[in-house]
Every structure is written in C-alpha cells, then in structure tokens.
PDB file of N, CA and C in Angstrom:
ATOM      1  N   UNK A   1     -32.703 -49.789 -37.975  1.00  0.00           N
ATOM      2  CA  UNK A   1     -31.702 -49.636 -39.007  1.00  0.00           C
ATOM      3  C   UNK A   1     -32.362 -49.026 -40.247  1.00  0.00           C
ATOM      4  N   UNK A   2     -31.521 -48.445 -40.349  1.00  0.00           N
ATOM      5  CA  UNK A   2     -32.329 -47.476 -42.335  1.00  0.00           C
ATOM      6  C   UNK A   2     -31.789 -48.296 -43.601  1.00  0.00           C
ATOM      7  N   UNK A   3     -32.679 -48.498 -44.230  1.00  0.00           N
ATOM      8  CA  UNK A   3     -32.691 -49.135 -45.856  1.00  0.00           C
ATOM      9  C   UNK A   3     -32.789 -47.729 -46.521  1.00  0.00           C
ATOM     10  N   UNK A   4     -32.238 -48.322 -47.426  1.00  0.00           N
ATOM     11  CA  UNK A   4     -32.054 -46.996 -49.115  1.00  0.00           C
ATOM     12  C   UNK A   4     -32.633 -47.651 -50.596  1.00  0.00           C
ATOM     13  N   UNK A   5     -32.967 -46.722 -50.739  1.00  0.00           N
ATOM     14  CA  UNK A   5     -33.579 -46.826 -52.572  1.00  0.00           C
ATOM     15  C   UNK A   5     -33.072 -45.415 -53.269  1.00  0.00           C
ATOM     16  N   UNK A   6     -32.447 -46.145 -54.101  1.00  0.00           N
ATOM     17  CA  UNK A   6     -32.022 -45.260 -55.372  1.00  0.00           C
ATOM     18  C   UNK A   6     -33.035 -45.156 -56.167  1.00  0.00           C
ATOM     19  N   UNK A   7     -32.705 -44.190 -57.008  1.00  0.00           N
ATOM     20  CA  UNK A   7     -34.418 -44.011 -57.586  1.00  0.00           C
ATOM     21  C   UNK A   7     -34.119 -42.240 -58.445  1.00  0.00           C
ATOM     22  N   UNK A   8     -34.464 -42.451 -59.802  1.00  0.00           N
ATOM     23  CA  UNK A   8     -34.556 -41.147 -60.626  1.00  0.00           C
ATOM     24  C   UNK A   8     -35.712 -40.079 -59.980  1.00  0.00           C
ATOM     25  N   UNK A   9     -35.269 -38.964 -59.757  1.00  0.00           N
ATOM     26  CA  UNK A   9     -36.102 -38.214 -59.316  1.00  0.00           C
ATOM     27  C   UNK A   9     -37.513 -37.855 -59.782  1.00  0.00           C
ATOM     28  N   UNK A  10     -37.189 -38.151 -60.970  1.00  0.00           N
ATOM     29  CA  UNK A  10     -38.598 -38.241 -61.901  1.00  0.00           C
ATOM     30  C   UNK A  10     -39.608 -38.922 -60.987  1.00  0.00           C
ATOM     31  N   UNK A  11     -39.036 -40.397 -61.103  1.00  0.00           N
ATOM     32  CA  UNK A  11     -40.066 -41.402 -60.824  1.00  0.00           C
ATOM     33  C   UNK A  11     -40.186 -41.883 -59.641  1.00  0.00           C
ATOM     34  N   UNK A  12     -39.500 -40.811 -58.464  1.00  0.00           N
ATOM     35  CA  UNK A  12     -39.899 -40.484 -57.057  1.00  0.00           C
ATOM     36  C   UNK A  12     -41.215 -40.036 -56.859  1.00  0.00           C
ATOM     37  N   UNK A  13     -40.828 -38.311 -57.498  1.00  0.00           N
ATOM     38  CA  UNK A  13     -41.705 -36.971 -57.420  1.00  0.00           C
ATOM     39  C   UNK A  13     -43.623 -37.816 -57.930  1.00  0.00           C
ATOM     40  N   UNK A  14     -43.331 -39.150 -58.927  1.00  0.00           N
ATOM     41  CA  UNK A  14     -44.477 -39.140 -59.237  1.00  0.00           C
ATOM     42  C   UNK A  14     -45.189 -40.482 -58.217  1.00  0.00           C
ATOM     43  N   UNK A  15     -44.332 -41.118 -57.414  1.00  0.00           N
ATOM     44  CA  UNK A  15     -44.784 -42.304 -56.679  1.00  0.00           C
ATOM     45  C   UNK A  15     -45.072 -41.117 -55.464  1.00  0.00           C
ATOM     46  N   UNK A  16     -44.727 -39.979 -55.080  1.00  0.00           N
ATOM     47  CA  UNK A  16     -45.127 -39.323 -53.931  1.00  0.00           C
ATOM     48  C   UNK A  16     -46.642 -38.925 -54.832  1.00  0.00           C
ATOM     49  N   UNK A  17     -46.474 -38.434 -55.704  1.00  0.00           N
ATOM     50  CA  UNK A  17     -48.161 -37.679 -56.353  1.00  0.00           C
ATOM     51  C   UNK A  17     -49.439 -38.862 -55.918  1.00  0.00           C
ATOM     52  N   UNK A  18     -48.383 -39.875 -56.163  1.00  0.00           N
ATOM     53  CA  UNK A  18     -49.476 -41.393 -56.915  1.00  0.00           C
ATOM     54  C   UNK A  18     -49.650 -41.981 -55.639  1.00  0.00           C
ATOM     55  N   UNK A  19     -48.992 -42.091 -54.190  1.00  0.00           N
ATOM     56  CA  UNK A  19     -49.062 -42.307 -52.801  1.00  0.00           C
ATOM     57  C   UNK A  19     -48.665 -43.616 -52.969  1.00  0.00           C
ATOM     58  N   UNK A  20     -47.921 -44.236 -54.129  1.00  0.00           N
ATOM     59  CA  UNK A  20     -47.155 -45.441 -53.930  1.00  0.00           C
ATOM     60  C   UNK A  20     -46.185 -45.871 -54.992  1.00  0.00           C
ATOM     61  N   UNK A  21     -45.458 -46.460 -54.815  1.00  0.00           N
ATOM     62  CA  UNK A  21     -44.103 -46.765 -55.357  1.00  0.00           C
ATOM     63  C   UNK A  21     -43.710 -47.757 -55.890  1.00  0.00           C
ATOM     64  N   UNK A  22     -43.844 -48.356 -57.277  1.00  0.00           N
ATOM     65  CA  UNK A  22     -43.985 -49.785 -57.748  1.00  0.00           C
ATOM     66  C   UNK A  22     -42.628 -50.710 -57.834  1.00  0.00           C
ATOM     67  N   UNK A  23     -42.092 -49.905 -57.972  1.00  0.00           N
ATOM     68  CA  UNK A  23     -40.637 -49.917 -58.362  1.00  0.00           C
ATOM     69  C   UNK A  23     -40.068 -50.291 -59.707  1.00  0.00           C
ATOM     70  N   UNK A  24     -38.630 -50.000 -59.969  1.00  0.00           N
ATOM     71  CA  UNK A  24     -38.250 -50.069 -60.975  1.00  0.00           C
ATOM     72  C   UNK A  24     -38.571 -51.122 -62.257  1.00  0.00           C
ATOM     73  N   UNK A  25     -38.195 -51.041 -63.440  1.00  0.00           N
ATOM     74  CA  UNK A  25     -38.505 -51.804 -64.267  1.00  0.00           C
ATOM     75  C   UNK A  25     -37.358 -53.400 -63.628  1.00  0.00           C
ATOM     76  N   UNK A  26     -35.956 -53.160 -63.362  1.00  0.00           N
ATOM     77  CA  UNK A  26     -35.693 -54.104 -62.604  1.00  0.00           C
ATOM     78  C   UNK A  26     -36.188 -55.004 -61.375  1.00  0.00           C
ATOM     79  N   UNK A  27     -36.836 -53.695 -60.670  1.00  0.00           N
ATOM     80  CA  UNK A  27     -37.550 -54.388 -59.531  1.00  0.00           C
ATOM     81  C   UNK A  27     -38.945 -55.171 -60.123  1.00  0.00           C
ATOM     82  N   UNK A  28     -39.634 -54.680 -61.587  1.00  0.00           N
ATOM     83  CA  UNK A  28     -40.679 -55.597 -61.583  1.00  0.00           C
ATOM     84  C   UNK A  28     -40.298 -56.653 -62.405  1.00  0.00           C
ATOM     85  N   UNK A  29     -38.794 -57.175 -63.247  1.00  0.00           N
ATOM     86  CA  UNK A  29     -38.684 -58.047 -63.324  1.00  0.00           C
ATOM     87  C   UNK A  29     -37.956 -59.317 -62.141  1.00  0.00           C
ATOM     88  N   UNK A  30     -37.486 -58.442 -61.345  1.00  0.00           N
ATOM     89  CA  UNK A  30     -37.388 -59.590 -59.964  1.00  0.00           C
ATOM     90  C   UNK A  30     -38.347 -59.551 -58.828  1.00  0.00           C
ATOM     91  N   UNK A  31     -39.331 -58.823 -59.313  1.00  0.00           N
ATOM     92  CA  UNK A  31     -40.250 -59.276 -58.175  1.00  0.00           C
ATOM     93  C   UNK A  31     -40.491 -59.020 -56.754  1.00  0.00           C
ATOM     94  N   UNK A  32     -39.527 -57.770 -56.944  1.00  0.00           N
ATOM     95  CA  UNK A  32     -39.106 -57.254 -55.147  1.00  0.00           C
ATOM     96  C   UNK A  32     -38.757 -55.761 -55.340  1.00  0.00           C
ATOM     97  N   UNK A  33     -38.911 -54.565 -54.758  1.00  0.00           N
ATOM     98  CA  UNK A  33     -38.060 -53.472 -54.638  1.00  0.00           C
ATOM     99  C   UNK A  33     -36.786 -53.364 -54.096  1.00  0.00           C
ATOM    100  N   UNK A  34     -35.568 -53.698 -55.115  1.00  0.00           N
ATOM    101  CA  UNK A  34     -34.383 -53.382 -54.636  1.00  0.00           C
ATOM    102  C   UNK A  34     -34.016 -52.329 -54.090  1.00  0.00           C
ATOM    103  N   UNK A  35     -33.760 -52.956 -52.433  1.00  0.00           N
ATOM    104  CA  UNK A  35     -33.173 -51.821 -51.548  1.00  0.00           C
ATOM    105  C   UNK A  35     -31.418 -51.974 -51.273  1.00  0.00           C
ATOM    106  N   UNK A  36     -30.923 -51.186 -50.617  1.00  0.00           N
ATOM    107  CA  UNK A  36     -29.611 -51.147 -49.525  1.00  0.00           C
ATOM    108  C   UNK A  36     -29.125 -50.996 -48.482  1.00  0.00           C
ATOM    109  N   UNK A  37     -28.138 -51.414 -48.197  1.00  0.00           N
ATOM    110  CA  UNK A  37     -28.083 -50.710 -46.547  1.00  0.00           C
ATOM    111  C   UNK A  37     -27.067 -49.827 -46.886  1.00  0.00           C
ATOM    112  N   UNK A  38     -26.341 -49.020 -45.515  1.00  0.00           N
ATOM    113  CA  UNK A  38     -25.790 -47.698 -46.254  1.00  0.00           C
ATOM    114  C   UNK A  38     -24.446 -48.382 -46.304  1.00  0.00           C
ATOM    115  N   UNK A  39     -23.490 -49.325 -45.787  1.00  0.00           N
ATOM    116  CA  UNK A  39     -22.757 -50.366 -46.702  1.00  0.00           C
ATOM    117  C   UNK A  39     -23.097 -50.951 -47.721  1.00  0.00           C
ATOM    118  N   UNK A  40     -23.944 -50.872 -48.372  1.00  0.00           N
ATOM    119  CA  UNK A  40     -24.429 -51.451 -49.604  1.00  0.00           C
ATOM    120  C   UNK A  40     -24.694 -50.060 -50.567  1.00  0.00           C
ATOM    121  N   UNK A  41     -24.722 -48.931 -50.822  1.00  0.00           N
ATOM    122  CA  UNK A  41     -25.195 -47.594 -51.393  1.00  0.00           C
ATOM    123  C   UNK A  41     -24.203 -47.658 -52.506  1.00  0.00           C
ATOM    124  N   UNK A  42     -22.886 -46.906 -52.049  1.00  0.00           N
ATOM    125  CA  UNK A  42     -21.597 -46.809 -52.606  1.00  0.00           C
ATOM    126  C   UNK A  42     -21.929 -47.627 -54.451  1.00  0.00           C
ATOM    127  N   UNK A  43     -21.640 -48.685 -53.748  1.00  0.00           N
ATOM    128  CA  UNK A  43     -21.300 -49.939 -54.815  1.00  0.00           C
ATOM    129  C   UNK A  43     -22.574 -50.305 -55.599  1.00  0.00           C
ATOM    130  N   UNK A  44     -23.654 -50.154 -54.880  1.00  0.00           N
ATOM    131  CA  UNK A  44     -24.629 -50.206 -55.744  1.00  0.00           C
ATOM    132  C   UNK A  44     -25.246 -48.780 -56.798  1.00  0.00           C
ATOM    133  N   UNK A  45     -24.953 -47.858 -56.141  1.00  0.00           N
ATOM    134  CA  UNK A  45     -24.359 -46.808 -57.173  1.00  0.00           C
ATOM    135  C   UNK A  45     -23.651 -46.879 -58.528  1.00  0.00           C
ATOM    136  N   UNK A  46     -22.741 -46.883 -58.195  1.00  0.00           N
ATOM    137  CA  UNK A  46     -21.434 -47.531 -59.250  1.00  0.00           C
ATOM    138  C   UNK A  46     -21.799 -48.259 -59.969  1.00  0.00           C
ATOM    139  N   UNK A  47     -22.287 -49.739 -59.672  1.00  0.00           N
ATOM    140  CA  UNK A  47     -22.634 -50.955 -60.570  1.00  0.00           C
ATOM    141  C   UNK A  47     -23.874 -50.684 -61.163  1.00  0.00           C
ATOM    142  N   UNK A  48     -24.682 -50.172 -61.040  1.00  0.00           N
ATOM    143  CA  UNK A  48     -26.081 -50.242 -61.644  1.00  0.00           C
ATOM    144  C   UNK A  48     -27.029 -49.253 -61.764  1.00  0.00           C
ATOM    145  N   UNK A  49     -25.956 -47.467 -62.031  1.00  0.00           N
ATOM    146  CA  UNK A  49     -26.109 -46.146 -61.673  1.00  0.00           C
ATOM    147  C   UNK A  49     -25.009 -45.241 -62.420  1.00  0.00           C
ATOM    148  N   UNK A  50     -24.001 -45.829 -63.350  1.00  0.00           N
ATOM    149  CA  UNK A  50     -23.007 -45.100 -63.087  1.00  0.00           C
ATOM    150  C   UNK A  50     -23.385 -44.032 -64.390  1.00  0.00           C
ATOM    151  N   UNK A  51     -22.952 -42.966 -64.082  1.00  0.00           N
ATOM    152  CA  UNK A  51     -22.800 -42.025 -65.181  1.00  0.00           C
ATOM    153  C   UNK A  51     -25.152 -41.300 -65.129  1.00  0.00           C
ATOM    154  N   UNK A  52     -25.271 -41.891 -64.522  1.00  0.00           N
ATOM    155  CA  UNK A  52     -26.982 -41.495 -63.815  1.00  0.00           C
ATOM    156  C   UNK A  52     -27.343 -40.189 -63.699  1.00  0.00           C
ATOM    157  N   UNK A  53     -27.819 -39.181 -64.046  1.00  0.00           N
ATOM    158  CA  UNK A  53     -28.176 -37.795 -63.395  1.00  0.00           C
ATOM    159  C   UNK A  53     -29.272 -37.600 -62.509  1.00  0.00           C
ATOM    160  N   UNK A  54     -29.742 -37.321 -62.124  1.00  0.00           N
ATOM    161  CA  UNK A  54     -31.144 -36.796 -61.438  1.00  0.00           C
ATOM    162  C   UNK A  54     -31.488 -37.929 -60.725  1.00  0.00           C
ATOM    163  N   UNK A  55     -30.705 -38.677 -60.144  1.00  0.00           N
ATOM    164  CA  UNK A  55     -31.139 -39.886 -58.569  1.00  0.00           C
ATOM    165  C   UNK A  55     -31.551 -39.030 -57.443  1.00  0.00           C
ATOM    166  N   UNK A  56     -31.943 -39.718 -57.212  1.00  0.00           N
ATOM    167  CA  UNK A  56     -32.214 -39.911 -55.411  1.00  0.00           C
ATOM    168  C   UNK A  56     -31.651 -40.607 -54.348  1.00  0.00           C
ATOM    169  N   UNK A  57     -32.023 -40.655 -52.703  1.00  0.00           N
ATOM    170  CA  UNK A  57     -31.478 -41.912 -52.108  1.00  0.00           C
ATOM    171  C   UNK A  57     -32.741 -41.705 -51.285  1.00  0.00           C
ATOM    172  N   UNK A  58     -33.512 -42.355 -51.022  1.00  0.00           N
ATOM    173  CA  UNK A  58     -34.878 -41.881 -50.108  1.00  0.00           C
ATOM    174  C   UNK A  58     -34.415 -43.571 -48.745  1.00  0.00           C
ATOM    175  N   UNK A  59     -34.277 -42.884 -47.824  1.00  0.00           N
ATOM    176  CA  UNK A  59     -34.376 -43.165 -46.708  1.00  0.00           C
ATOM    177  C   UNK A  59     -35.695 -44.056 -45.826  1.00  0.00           C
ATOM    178  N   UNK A  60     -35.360 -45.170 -45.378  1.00  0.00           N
ATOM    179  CA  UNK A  60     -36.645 -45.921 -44.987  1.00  0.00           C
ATOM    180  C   UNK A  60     -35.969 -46.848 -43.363  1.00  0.00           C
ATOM    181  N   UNK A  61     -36.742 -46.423 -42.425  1.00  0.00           N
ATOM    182  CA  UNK A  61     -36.521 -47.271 -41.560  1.00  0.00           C
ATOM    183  C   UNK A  61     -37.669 -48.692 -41.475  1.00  0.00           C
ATOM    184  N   UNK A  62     -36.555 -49.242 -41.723  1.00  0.00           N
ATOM    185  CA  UNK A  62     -36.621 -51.102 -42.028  1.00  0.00           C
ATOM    186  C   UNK A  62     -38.017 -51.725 -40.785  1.00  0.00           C
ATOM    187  N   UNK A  63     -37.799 -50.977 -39.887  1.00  0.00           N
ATOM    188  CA  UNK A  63     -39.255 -51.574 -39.062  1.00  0.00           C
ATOM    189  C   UNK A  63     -40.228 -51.180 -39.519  1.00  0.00           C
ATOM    190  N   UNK A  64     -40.497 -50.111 -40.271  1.00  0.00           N
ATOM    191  CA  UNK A  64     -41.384 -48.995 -41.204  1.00  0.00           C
ATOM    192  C   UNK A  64     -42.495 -50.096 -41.775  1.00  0.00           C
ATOM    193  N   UNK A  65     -41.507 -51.218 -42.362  1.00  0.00           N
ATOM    194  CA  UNK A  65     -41.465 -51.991 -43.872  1.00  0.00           C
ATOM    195  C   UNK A  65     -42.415 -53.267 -43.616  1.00  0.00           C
ATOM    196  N   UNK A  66     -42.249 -53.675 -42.574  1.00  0.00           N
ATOM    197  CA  UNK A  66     -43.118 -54.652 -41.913  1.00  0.00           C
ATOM    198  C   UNK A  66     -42.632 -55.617 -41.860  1.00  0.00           C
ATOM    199  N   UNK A  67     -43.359 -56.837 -42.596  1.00  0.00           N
ATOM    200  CA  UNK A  67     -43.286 -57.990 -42.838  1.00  0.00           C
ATOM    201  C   UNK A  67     -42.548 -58.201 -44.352  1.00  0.00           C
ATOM    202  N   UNK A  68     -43.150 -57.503 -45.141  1.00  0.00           N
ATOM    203  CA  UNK A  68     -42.402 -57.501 -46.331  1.00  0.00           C
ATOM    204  C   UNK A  68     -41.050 -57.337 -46.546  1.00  0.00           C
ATOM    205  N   UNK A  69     -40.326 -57.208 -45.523  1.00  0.00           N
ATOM    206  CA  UNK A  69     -38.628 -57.111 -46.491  1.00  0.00           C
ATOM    207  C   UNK A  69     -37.988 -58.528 -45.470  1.00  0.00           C
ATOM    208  N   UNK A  70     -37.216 -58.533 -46.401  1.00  0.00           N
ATOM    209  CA  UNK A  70     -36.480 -59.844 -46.677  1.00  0.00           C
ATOM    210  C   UNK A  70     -34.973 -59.452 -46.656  1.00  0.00           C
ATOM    211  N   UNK A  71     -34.062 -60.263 -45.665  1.00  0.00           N
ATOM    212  CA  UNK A  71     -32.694 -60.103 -46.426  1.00  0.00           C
ATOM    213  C   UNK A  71     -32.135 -61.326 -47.398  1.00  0.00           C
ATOM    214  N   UNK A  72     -31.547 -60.911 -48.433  1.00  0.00           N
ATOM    215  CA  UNK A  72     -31.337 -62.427 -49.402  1.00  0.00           C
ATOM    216  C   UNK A  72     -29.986 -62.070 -49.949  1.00  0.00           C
ATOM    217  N   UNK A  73     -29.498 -63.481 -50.330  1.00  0.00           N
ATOM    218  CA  UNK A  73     -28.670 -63.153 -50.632  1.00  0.00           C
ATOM    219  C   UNK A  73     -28.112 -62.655 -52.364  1.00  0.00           C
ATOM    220  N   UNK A  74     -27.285 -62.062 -52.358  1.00  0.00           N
ATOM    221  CA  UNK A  74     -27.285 -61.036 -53.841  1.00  0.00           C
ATOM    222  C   UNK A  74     -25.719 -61.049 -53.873  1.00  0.00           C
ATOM    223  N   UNK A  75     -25.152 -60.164 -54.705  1.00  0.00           N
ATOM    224  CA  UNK A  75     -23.449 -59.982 -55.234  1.00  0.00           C
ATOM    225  C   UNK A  75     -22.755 -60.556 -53.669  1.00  0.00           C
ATOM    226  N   UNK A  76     -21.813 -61.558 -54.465  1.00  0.00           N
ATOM    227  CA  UNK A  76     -20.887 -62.309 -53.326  1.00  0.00           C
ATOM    228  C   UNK A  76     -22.076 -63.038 -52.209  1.00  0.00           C
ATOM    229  N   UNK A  77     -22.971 -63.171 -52.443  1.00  0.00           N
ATOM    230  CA  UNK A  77     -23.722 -63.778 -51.258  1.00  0.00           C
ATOM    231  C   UNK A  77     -23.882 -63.026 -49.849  1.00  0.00           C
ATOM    232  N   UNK A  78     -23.557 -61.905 -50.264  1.00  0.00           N
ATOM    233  CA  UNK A  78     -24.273 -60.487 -49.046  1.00  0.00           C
ATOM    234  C   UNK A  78     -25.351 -60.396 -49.259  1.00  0.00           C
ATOM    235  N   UNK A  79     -26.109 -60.066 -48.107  1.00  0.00           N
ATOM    236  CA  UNK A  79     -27.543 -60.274 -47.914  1.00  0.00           C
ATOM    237  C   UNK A  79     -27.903 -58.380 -48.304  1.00  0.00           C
ATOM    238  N   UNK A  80     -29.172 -58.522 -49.051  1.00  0.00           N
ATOM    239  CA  UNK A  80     -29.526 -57.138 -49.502  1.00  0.00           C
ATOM    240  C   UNK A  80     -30.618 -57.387 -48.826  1.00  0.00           C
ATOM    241  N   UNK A  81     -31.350 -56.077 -48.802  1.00  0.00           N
ATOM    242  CA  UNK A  81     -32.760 -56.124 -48.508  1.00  0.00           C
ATOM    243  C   UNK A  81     -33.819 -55.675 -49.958  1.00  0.00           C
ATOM    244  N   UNK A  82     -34.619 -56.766 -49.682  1.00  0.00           N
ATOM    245  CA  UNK A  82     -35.528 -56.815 -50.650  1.00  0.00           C
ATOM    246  C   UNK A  82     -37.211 -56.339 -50.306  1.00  0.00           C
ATOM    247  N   UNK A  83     -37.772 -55.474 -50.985  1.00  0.00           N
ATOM    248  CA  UNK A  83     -39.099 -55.416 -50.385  1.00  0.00           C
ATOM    249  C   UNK A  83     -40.243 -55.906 -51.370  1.00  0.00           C
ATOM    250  N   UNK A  84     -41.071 -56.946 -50.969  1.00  0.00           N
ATOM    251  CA  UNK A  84     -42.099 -57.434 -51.590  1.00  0.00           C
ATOM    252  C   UNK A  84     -43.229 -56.833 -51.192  1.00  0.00           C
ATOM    253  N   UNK A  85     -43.775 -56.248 -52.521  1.00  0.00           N
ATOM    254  CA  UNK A  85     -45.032 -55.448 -52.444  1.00  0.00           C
ATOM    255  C   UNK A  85     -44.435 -53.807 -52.806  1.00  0.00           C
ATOM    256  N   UNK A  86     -45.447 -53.455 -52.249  1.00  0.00           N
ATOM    257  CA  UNK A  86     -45.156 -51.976 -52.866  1.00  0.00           C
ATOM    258  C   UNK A  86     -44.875 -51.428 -51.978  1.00  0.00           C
ATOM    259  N   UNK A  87     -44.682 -49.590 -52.280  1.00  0.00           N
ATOM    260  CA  UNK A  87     -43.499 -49.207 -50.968  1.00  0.00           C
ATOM    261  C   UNK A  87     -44.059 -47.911 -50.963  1.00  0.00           C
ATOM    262  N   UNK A  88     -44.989 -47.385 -49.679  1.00  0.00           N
ATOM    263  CA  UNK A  88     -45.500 -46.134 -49.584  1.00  0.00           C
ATOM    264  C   UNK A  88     -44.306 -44.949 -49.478  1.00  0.00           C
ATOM    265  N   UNK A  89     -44.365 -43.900 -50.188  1.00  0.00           N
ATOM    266  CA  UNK A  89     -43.273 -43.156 -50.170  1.00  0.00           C
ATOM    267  C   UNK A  89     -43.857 -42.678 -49.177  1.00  0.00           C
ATOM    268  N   UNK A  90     -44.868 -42.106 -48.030  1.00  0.00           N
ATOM    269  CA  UNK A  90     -45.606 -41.453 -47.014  1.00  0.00           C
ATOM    270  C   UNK A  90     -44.159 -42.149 -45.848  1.00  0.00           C
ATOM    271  N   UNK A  91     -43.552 -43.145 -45.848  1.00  0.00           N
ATOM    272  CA  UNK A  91     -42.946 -43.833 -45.077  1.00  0.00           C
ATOM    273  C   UNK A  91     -41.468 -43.288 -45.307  1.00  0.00           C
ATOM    274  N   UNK A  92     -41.283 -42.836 -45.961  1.00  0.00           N
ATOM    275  CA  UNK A  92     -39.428 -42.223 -46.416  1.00  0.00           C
ATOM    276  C   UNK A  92     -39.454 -40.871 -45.600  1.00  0.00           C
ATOM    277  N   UNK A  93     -38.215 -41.578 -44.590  1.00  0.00           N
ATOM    278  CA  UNK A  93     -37.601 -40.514 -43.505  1.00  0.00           C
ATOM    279  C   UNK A  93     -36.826 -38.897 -44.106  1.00  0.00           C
ATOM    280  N   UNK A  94     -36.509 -40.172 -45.728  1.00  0.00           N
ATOM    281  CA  UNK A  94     -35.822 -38.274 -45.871  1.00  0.00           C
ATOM    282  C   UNK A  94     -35.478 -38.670 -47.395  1.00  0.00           C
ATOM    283  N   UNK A  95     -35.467 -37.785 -48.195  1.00  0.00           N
ATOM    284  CA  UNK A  95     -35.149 -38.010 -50.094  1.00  0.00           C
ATOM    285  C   UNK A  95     -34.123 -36.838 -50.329  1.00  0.00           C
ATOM    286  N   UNK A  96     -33.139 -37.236 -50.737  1.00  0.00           N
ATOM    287  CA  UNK A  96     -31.445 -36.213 -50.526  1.00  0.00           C
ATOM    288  C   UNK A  96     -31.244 -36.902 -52.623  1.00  0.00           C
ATOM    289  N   UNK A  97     -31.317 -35.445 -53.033  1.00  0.00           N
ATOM    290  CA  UNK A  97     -30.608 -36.165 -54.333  1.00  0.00           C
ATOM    291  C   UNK A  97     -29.262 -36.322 -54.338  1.00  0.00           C
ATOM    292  N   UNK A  98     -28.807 -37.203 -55.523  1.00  0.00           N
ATOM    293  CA  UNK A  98     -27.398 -37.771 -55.144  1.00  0.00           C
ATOM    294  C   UNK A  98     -26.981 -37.264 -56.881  1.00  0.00           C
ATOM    295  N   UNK A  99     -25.737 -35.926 -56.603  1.00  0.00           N
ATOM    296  CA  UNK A  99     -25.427 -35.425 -58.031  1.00  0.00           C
ATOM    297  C   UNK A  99     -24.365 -35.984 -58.486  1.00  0.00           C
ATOM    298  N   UNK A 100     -23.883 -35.830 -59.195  1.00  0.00           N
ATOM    299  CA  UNK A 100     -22.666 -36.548 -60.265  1.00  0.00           C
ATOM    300  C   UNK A 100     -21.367 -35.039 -60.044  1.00  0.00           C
ATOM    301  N   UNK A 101     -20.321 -35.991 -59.992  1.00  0.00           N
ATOM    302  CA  UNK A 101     -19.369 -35.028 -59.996  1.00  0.00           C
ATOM    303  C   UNK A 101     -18.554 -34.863 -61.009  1.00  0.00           C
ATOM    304  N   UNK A 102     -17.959 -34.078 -61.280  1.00  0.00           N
ATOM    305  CA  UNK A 102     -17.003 -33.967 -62.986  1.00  0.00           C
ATOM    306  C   UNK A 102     -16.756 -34.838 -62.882  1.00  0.00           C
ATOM    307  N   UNK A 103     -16.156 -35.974 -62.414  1.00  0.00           N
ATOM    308  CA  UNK A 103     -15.439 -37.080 -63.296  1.00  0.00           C
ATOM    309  C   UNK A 103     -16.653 -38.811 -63.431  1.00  0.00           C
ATOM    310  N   UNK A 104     -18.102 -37.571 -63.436  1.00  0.00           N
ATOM    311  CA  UNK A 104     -19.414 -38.532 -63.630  1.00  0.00           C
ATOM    312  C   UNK A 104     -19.593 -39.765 -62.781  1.00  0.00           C
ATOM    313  N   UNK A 105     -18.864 -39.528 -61.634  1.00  0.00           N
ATOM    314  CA  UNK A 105     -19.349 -40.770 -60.187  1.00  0.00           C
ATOM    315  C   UNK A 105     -20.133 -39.459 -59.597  1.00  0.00           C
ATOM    316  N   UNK A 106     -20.525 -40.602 -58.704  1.00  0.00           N
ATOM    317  CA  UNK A 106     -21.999 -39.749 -57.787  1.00  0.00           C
ATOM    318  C   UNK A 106     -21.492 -39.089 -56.428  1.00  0.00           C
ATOM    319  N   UNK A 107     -21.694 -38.043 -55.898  1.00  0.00           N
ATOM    320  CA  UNK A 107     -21.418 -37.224 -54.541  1.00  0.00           C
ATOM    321  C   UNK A 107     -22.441 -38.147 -53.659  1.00  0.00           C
ATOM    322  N   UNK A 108     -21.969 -39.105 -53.002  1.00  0.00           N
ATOM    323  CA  UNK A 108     -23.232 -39.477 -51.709  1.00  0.00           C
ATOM    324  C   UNK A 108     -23.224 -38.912 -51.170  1.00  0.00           C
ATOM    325  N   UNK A 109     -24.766 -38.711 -51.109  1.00  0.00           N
ATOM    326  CA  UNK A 109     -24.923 -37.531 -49.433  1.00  0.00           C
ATOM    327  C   UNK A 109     -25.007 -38.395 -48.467  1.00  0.00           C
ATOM    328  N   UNK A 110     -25.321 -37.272 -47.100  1.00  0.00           N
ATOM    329  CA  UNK A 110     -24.898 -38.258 -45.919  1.00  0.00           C
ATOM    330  C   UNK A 110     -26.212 -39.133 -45.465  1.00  0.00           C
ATOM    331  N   UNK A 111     -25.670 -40.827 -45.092  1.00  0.00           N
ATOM    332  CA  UNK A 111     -26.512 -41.263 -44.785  1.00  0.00           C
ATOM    333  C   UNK A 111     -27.201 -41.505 -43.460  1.00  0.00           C
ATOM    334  N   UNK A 112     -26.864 -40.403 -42.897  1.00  0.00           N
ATOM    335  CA  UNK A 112     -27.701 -40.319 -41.628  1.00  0.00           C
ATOM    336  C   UNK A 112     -28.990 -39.313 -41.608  1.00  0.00           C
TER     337      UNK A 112
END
C-alpha cells in the first residue's frame, strides 16, 4: 500500500540534496512524520494546506518504511500513518507537485 507526504517543494528539493528528511516543523513538534493514505490526501490538504503554493505529494510504499510507521489514531479516530525517525527521500516512488487552482484549492494529482 502507498503512504503520502505533503511537503513544500522547497523543503523536498533540499531533504533530496541532504539524503534525508526531518520533517516538518509540525512533525518535530509531534514527534513523528505526518503521513496519509490516498483516502486521507484530499482532506488533509484542505485542513492543514489550504490556500499553499509550491507542495508536493511524494509517494512511499509503506513496506519501504519498515518498522517505523505506525497507524494511530488522529481526526475522528481514523488511523493515519505516522513515521518515527527520519524518512530517506532515496525511498519515494514518485514526487508529483500538487498546484492550486483559481478558486485556491489544490488540483490532486493522480495517486497511483
């Protein structure tokens, strides 16, 4: 199954330079790299992205990840995936930016 990370292109382009990925200032105050599944993208877009320019969605298959990811539970008690530790971008199947459309929601690309 594939997990997703949203992520400013900026601070992609420089976790590929740097050969690892710390994650967000959110992710280092919870302690995990907030991921998604591609039922989980949409909405996590929206809620914690909206009006965003220059994202990403970088692609990760979840066996990739090891031991480190976790599903827990998060909004409504749906289980997200969480990754503890850091996150080699060498491991992302595919990085598709995700643009904003005139009425400033995001065009998802496809998640396959």
């Amino acid at each position: 199954m594939l997990v997703y990370k949203i992520v400013g292109m900026p601070a992609w382009r420089a976790a590929e330079a740097a050969g690892v990925y710390l994650g967000s200032a959110d992710d280092a105050r919870d302690g995990f790299i907030h991921l998604s599944t591609a039922d989980q993208v949409a909405e996590t877009l929206a809620r914690h992205f909206a009006g965003d320019a220059d994202l990403a969605l970088v692609a990760f298959d979840e066996a990739a990840l090891d031991g480190t990811l976790r599903y827990e539970p998060s909004r409504g008690g749906a289980l997200f995936p969480h990754l503890y530790g850091m996150l080699d971008p060498a491991l992302a199947l595919w990085v598709r930016p995700i643009p904003l459309k005139a009425d400033g929601s995001h065009a998802l690309p496809d998640l396959k």
